[in-house]
PDB file of N, CA and C in Angstrom:
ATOM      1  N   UNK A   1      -0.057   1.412   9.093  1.00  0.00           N
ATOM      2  CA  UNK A   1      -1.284   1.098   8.405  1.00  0.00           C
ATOM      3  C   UNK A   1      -2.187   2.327   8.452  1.00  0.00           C
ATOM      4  N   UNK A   2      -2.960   2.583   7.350  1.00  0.00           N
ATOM      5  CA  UNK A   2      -3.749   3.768   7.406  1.00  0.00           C
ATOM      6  C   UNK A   2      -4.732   3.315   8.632  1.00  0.00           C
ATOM      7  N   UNK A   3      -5.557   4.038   9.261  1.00  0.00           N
ATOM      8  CA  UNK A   3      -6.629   3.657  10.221  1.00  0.00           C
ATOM      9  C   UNK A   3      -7.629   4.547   9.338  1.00  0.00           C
ATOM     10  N   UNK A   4      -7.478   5.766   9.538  1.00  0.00           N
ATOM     11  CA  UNK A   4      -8.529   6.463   8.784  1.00  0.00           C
ATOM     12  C   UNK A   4      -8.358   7.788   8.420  1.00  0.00           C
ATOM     13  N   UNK A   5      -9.258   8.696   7.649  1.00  0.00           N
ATOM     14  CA  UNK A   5      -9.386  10.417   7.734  1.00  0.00           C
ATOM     15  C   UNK A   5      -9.903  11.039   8.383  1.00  0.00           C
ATOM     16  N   UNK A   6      -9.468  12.136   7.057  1.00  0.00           N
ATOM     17  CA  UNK A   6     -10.173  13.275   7.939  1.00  0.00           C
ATOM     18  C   UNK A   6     -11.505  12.700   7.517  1.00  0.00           C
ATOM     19  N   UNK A   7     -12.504  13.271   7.999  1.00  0.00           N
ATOM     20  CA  UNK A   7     -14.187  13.220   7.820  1.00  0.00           C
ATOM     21  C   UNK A   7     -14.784  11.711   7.403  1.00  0.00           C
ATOM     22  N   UNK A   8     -13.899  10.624   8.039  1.00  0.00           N
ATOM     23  CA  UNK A   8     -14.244   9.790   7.657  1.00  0.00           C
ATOM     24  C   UNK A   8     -14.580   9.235   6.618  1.00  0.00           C
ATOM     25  N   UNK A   9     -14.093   9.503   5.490  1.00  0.00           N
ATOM     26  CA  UNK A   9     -13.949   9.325   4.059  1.00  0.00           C
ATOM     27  C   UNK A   9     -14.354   7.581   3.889  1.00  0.00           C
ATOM     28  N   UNK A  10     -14.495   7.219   2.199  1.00  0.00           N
ATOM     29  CA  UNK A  10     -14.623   5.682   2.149  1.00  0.00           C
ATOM     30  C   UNK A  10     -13.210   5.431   1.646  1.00  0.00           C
ATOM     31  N   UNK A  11     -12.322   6.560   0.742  1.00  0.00           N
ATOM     32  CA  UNK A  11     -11.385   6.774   0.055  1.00  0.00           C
ATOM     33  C   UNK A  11     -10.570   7.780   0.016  1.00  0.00           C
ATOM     34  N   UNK A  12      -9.191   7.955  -0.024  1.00  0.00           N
ATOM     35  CA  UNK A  12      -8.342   9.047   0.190  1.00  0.00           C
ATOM     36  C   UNK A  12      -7.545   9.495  -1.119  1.00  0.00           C
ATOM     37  N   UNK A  13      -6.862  10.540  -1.446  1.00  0.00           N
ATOM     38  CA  UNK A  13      -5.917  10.760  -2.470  1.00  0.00           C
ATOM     39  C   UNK A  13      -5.303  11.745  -2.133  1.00  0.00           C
ATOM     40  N   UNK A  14      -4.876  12.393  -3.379  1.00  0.00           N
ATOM     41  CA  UNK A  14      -3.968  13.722  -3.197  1.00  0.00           C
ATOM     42  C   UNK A  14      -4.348  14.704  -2.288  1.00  0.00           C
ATOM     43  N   UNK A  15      -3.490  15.557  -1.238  1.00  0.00           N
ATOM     44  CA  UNK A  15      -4.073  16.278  -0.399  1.00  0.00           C
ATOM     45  C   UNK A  15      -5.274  16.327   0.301  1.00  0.00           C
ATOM     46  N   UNK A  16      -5.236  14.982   0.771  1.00  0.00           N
ATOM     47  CA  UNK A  16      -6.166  13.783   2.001  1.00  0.00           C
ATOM     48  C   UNK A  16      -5.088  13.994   3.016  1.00  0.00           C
ATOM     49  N   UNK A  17      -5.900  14.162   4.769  1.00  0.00           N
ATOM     50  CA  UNK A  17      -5.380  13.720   5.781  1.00  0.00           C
ATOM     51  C   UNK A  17      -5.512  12.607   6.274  1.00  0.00           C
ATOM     52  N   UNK A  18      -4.872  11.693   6.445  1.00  0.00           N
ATOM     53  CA  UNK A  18      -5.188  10.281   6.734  1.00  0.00           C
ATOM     54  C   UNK A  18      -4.214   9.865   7.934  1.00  0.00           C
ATOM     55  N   UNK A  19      -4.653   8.787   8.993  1.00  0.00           N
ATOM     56  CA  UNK A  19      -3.973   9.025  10.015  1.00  0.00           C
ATOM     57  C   UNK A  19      -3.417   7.213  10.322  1.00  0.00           C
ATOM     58  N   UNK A  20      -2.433   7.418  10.498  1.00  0.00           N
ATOM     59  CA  UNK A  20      -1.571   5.860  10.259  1.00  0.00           C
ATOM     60  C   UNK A  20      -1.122   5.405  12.174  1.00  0.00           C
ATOM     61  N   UNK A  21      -1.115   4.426  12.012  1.00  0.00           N
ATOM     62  CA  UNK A  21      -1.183   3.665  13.640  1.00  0.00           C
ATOM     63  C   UNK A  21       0.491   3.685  14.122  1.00  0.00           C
ATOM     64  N   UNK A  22       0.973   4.865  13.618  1.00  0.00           N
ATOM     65  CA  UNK A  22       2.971   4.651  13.964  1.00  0.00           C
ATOM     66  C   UNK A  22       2.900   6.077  14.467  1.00  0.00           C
ATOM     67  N   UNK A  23       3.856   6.338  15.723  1.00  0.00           N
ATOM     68  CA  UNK A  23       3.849   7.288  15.959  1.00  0.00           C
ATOM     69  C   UNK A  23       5.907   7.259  16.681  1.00  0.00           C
ATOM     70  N   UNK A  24       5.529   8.504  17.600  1.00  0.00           N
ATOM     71  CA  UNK A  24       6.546   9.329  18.481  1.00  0.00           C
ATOM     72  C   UNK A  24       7.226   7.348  18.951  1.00  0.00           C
ATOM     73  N   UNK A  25       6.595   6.646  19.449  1.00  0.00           N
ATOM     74  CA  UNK A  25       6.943   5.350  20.407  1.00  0.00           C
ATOM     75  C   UNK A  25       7.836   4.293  19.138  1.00  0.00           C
ATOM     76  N   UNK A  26       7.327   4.251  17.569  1.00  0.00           N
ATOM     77  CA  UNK A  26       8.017   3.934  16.686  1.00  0.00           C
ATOM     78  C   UNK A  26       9.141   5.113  15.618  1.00  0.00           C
ATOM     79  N   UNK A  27       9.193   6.072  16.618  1.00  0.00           N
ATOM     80  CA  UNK A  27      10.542   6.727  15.807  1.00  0.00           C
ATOM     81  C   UNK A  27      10.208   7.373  14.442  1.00  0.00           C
ATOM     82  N   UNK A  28       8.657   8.002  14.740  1.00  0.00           N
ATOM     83  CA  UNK A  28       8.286   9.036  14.199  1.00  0.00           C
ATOM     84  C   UNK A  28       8.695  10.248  13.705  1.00  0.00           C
ATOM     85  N   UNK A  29       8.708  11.575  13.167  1.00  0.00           N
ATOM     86  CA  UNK A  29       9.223  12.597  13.375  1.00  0.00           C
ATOM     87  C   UNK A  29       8.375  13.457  12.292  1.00  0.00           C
ATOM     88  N   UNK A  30       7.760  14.453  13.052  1.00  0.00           N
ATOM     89  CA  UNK A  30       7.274  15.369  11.904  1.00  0.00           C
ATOM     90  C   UNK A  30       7.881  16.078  10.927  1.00  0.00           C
ATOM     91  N   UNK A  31       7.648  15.513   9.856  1.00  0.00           N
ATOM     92  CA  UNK A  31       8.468  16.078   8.366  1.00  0.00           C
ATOM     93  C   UNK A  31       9.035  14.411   7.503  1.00  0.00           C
ATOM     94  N   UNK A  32       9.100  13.202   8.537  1.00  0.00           N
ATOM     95  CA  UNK A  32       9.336  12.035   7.840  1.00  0.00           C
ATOM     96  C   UNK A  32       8.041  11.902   6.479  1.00  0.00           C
ATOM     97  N   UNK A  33       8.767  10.763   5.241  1.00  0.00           N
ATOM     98  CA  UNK A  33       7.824  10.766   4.237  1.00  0.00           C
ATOM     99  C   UNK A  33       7.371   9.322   4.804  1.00  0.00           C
ATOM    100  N   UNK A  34       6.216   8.838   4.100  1.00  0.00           N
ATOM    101  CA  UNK A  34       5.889   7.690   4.320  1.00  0.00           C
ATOM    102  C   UNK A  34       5.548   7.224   2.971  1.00  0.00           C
ATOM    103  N   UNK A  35       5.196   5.890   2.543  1.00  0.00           N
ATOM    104  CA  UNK A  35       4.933   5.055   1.208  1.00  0.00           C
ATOM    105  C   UNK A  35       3.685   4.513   1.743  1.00  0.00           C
ATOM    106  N   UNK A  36       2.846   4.772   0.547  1.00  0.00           N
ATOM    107  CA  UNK A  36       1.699   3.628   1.134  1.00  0.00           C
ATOM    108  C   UNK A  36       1.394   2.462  -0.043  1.00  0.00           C
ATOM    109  N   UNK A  37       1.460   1.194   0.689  1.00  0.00           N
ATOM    110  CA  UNK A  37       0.914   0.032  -0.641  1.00  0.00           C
ATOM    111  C   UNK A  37      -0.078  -0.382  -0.325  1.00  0.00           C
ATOM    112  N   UNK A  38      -0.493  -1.603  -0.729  1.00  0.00           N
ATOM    113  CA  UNK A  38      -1.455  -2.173  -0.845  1.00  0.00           C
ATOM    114  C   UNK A  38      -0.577  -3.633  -0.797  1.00  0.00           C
ATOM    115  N   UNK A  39      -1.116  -4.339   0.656  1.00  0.00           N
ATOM    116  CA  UNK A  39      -0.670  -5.773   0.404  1.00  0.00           C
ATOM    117  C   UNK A  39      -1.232  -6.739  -0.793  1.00  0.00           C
ATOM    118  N   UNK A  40      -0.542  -7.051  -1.283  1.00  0.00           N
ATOM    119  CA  UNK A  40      -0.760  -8.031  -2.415  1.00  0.00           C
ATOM    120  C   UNK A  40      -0.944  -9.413  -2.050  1.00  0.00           C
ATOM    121  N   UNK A  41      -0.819 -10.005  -0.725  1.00  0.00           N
ATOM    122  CA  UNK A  41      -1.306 -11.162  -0.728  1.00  0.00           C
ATOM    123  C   UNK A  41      -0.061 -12.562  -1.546  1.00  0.00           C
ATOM    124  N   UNK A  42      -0.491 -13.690  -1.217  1.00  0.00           N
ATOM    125  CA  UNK A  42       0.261 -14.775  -1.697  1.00  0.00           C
ATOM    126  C   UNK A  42      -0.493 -15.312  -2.882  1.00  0.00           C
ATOM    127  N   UNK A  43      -0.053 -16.606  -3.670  1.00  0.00           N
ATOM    128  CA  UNK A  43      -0.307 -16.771  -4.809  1.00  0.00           C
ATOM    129  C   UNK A  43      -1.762 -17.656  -3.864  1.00  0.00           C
ATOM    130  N   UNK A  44      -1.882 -17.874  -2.860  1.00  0.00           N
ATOM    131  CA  UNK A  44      -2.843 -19.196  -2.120  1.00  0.00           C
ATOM    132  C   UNK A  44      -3.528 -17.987  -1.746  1.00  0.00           C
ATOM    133  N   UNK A  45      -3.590 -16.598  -1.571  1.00  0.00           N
ATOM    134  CA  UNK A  45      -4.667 -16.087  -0.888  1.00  0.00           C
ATOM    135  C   UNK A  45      -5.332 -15.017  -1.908  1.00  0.00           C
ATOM    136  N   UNK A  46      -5.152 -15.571  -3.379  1.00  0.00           N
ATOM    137  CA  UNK A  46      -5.842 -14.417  -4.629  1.00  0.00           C
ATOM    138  C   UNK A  46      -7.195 -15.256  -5.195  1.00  0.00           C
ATOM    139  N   UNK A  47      -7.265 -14.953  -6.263  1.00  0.00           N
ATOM    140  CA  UNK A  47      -8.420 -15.605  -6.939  1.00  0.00           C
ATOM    141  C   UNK A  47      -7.638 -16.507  -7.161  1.00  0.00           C
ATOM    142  N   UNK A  48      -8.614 -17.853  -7.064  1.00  0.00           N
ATOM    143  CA  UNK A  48      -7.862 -19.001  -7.541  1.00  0.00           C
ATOM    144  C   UNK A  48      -8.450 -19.706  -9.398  1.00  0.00           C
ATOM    145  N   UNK A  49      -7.176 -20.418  -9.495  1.00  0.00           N
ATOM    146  CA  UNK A  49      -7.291 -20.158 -11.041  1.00  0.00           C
ATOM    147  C   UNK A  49      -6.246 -21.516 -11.558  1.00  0.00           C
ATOM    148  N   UNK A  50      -6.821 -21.979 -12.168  1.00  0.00           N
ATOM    149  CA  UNK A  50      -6.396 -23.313 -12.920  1.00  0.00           C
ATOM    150  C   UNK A  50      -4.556 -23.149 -12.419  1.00  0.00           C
ATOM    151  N   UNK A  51      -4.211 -24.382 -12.086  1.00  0.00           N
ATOM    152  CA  UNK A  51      -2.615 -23.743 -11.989  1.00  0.00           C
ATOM    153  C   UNK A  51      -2.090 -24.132 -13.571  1.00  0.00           C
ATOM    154  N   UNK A  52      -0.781 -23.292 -13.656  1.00  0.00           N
ATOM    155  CA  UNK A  52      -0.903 -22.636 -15.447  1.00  0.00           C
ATOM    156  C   UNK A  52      -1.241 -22.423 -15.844  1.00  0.00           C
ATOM    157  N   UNK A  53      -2.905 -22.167 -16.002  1.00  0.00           N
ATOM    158  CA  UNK A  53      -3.591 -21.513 -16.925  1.00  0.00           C
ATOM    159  C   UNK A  53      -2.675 -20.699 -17.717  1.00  0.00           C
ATOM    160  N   UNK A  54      -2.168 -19.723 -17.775  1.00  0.00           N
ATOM    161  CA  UNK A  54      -1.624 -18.328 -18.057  1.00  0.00           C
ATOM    162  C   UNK A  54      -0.287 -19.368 -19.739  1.00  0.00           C
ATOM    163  N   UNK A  55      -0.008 -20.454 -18.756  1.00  0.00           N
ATOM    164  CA  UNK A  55       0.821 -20.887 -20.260  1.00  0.00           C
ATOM    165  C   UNK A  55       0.300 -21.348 -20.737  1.00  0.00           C
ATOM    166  N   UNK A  56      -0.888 -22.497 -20.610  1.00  0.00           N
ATOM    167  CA  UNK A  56      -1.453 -23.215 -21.532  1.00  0.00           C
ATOM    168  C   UNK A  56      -2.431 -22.490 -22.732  1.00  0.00           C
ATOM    169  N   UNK A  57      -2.791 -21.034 -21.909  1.00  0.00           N
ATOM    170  CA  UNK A  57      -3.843 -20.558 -23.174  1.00  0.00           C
ATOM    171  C   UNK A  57      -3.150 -20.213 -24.354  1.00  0.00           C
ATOM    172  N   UNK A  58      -3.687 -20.615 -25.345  1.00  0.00           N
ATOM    173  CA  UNK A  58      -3.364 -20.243 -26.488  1.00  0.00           C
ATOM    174  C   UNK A  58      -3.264 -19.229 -26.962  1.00  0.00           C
ATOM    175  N   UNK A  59      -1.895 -18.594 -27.810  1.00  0.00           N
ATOM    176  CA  UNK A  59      -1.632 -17.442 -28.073  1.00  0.00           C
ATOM    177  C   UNK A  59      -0.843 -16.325 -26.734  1.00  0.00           C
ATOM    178  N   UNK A  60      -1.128 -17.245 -25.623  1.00  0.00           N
ATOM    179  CA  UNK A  60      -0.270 -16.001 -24.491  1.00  0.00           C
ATOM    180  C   UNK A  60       1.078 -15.770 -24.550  1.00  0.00           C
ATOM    181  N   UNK A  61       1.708 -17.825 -24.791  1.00  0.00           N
ATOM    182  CA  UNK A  61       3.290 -17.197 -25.157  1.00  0.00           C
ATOM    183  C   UNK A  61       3.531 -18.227 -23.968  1.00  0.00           C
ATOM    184  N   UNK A  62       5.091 -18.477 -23.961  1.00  0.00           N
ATOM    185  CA  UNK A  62       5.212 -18.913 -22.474  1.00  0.00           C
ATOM    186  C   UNK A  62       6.583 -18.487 -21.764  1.00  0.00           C
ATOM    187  N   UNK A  63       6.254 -18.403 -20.657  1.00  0.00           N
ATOM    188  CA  UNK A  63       7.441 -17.467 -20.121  1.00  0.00           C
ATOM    189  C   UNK A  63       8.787 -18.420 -19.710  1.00  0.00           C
ATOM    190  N   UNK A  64      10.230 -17.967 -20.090  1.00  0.00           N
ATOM    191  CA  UNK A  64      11.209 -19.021 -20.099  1.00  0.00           C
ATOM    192  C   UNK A  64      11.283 -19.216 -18.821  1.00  0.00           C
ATOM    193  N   UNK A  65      10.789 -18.759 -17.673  1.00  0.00           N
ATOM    194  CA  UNK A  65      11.372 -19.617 -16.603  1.00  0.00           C
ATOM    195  C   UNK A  65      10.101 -18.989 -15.751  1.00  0.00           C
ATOM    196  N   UNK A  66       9.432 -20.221 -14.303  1.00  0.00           N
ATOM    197  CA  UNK A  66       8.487 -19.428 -13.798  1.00  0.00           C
ATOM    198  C   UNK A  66       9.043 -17.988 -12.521  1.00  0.00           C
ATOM    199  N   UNK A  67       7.629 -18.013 -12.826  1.00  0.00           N
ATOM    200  CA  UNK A  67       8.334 -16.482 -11.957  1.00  0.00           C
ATOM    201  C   UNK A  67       7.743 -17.115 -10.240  1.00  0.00           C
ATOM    202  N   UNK A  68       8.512 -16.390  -9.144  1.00  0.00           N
ATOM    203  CA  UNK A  68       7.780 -16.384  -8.114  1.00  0.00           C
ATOM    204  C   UNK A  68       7.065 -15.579  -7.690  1.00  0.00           C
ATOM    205  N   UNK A  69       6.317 -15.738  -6.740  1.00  0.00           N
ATOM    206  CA  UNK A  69       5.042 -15.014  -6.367  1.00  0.00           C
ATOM    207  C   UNK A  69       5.949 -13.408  -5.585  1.00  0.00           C
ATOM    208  N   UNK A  70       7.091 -14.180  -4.892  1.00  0.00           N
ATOM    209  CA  UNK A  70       7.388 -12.997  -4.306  1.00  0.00           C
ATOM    210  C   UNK A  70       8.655 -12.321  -4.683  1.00  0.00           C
ATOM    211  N   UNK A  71       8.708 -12.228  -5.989  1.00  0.00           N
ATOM    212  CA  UNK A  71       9.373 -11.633  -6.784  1.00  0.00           C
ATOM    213  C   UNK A  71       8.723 -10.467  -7.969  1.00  0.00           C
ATOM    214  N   UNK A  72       7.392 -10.429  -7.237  1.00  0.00           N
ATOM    215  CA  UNK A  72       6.829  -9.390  -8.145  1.00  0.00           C
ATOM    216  C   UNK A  72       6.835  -8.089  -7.559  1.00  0.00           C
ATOM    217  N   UNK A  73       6.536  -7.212  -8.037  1.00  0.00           N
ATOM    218  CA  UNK A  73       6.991  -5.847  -7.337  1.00  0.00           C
ATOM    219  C   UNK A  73       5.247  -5.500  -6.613  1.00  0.00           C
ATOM    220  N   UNK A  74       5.251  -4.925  -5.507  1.00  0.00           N
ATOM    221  CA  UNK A  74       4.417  -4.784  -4.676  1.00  0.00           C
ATOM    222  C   UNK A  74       3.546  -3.264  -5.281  1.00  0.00           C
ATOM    223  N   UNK A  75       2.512  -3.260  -5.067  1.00  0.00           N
ATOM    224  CA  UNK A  75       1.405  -1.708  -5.397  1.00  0.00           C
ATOM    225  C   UNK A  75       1.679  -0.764  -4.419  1.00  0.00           C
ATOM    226  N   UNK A  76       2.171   0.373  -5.221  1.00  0.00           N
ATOM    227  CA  UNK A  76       2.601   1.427  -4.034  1.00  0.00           C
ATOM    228  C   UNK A  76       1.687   2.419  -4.808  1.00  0.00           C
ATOM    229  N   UNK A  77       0.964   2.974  -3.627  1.00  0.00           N
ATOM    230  CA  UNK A  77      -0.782   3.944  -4.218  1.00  0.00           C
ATOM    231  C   UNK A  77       0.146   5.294  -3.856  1.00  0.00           C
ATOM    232  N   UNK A  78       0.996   5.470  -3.123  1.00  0.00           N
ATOM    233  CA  UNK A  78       0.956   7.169  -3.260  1.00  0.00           C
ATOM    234  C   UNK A  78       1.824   7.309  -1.939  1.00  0.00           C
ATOM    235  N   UNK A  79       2.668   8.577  -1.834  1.00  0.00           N
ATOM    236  CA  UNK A  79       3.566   8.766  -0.370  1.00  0.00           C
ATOM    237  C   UNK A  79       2.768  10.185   0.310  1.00  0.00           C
ATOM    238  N   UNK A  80       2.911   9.782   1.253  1.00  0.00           N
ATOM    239  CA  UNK A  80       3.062  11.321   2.137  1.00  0.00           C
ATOM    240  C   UNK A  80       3.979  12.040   3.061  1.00  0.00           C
ATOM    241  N   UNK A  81       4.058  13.057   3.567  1.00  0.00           N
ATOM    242  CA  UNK A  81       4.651  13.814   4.808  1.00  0.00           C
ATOM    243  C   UNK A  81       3.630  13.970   6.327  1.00  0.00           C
ATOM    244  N   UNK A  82       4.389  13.286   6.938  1.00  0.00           N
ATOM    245  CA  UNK A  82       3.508  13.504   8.836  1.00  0.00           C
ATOM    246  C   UNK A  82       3.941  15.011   8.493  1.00  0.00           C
ATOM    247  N   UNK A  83       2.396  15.207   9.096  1.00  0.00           N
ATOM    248  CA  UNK A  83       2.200  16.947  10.129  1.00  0.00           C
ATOM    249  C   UNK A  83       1.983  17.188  10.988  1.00  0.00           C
ATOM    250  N   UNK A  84       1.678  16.041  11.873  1.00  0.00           N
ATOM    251  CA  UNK A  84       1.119  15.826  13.190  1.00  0.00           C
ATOM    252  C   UNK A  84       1.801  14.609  14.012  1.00  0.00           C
ATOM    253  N   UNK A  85       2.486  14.391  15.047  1.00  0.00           N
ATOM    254  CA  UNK A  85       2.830  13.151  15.237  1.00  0.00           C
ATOM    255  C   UNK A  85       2.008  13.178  16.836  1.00  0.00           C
ATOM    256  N   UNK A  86       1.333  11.573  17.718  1.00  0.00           N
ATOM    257  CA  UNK A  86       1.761  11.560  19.130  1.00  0.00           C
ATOM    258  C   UNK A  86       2.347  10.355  19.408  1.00  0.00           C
ATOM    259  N   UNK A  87       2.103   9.839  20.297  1.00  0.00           N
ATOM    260  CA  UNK A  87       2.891   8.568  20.896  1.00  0.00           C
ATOM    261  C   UNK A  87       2.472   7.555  19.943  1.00  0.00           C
ATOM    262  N   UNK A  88       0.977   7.228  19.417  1.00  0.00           N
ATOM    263  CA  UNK A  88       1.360   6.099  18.615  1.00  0.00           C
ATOM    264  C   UNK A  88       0.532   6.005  17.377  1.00  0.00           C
ATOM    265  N   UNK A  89      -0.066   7.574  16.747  1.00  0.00           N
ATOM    266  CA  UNK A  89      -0.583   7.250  15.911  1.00  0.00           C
ATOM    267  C   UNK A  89       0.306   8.914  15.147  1.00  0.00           C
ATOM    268  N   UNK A  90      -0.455   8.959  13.942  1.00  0.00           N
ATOM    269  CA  UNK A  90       0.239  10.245  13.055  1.00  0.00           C
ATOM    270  C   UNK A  90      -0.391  10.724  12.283  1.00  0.00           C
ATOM    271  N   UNK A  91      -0.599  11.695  11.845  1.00  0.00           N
ATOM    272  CA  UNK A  91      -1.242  12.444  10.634  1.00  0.00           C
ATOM    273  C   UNK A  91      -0.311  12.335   9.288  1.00  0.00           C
ATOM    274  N   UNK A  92      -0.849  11.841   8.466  1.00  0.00           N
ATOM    275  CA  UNK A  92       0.104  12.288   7.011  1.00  0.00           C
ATOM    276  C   UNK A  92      -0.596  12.853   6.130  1.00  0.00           C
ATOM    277  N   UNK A  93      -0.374  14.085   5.653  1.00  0.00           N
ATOM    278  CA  UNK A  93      -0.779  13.967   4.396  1.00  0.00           C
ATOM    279  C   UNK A  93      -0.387  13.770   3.050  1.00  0.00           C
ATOM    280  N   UNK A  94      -1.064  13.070   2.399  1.00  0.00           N
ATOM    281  CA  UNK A  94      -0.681  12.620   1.215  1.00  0.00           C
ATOM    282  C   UNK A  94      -0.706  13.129  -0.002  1.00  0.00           C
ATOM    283  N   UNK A  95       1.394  13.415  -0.427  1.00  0.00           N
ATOM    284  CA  UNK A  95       1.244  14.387  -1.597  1.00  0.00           C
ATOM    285  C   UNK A  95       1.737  13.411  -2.893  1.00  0.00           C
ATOM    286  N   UNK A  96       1.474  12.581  -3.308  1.00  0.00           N
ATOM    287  CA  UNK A  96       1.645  12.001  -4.384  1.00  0.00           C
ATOM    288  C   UNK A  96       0.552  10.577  -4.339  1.00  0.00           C
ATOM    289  N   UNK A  97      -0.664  10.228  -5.359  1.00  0.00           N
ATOM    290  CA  UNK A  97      -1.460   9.382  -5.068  1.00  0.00           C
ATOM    291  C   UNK A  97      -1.855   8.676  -6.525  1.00  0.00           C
ATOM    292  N   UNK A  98      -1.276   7.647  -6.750  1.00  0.00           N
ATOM    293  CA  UNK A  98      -1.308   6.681  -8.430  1.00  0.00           C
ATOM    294  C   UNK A  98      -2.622   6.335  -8.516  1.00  0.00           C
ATOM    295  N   UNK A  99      -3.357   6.065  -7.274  1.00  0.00           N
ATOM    296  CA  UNK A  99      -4.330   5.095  -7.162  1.00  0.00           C
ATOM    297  C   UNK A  99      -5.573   5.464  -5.300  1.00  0.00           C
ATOM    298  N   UNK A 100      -6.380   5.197  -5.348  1.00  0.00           N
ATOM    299  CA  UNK A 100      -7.503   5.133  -4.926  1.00  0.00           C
ATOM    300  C   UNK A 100      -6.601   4.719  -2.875  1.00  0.00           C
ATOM    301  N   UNK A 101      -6.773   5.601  -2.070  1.00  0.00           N
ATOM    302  CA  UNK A 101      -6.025   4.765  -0.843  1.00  0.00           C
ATOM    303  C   UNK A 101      -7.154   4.313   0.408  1.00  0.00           C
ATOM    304  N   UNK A 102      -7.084   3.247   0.954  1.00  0.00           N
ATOM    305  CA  UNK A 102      -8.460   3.165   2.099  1.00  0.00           C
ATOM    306  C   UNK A 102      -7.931   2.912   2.976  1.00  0.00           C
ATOM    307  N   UNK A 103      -8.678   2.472   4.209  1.00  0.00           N
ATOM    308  CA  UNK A 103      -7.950   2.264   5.237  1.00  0.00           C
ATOM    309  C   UNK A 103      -8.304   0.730   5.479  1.00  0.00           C
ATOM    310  N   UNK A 104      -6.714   0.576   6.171  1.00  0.00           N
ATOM    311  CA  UNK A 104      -6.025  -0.991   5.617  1.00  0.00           C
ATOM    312  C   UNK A 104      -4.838  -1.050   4.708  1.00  0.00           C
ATOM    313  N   UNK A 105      -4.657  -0.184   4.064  1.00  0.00           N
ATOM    314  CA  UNK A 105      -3.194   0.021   3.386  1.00  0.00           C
ATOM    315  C   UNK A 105      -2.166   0.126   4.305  1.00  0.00           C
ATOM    316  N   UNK A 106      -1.014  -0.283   3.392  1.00  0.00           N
ATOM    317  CA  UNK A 106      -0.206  -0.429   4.622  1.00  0.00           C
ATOM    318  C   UNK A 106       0.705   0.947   4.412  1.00  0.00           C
ATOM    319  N   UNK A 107       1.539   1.082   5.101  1.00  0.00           N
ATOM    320  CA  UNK A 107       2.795   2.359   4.891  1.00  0.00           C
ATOM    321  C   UNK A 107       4.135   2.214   5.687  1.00  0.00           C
ATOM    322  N   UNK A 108       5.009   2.392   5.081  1.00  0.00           N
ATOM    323  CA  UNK A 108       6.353   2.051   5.598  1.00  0.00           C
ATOM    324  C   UNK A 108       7.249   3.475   5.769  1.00  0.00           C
ATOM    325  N   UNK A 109       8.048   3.646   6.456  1.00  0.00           N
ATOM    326  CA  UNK A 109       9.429   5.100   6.364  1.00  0.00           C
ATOM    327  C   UNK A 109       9.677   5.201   5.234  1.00  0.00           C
ATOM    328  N   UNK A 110       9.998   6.040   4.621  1.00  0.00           N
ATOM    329  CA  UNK A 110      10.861   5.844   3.190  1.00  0.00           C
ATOM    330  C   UNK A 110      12.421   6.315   3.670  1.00  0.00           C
TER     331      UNK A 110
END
């Protein structure tokens, strides 16, 4: 998970240091890439909203079969490379960024 930056930023992007809560104790290694998303949450923890709405409005169309919630593809804001590792936190910086990153995002190994 991001924790935070450099200079305490509100927001991070391209060539941002940002420092994630995984380190040397989770099998870290300086030069690993990392992914960062954005949890998306369940269909019970978004805005809530007429159930079907989306088929009943007129003109939307309707989709042949429903979809599930967790079959949608997840928001991935941007990857980076650790430059810094210690026992349980890490430096990455982040060289590819689609979207806006804060802290609370999550990040996985790639």
């Amino acid at each position: 998970m991001v924790v935070n930056g450099k200079d305490h930023m509100a927001s991070y992007g391209m060539n941002s240091a940002v420092y994630i809560n995984l380190g040397t104790n989770q099998g870290v290694k300086i030069g690993d890439y990392f992914r960062i998303f954005r949890y998306q949450g369940t269909a019970a923890e978004t805005v809530p909203q007429t159930k079907d709405y989306q088929f009943m409005m007129y003109g939307f169309g309707s989709a042949p079969q429903r979809y599930s919630w967790n079959d949608l593809p997840r928001e991935v804001l941007g990857e980076g490379i650790v430059i810094n590792v210690s026992r349980n936190s890490s430096t990455v910086m982040i060289t590819l960024s689609s979207s806006a990153i804060y802290a609370g995002d999550y990040t996985e190994l790639e």
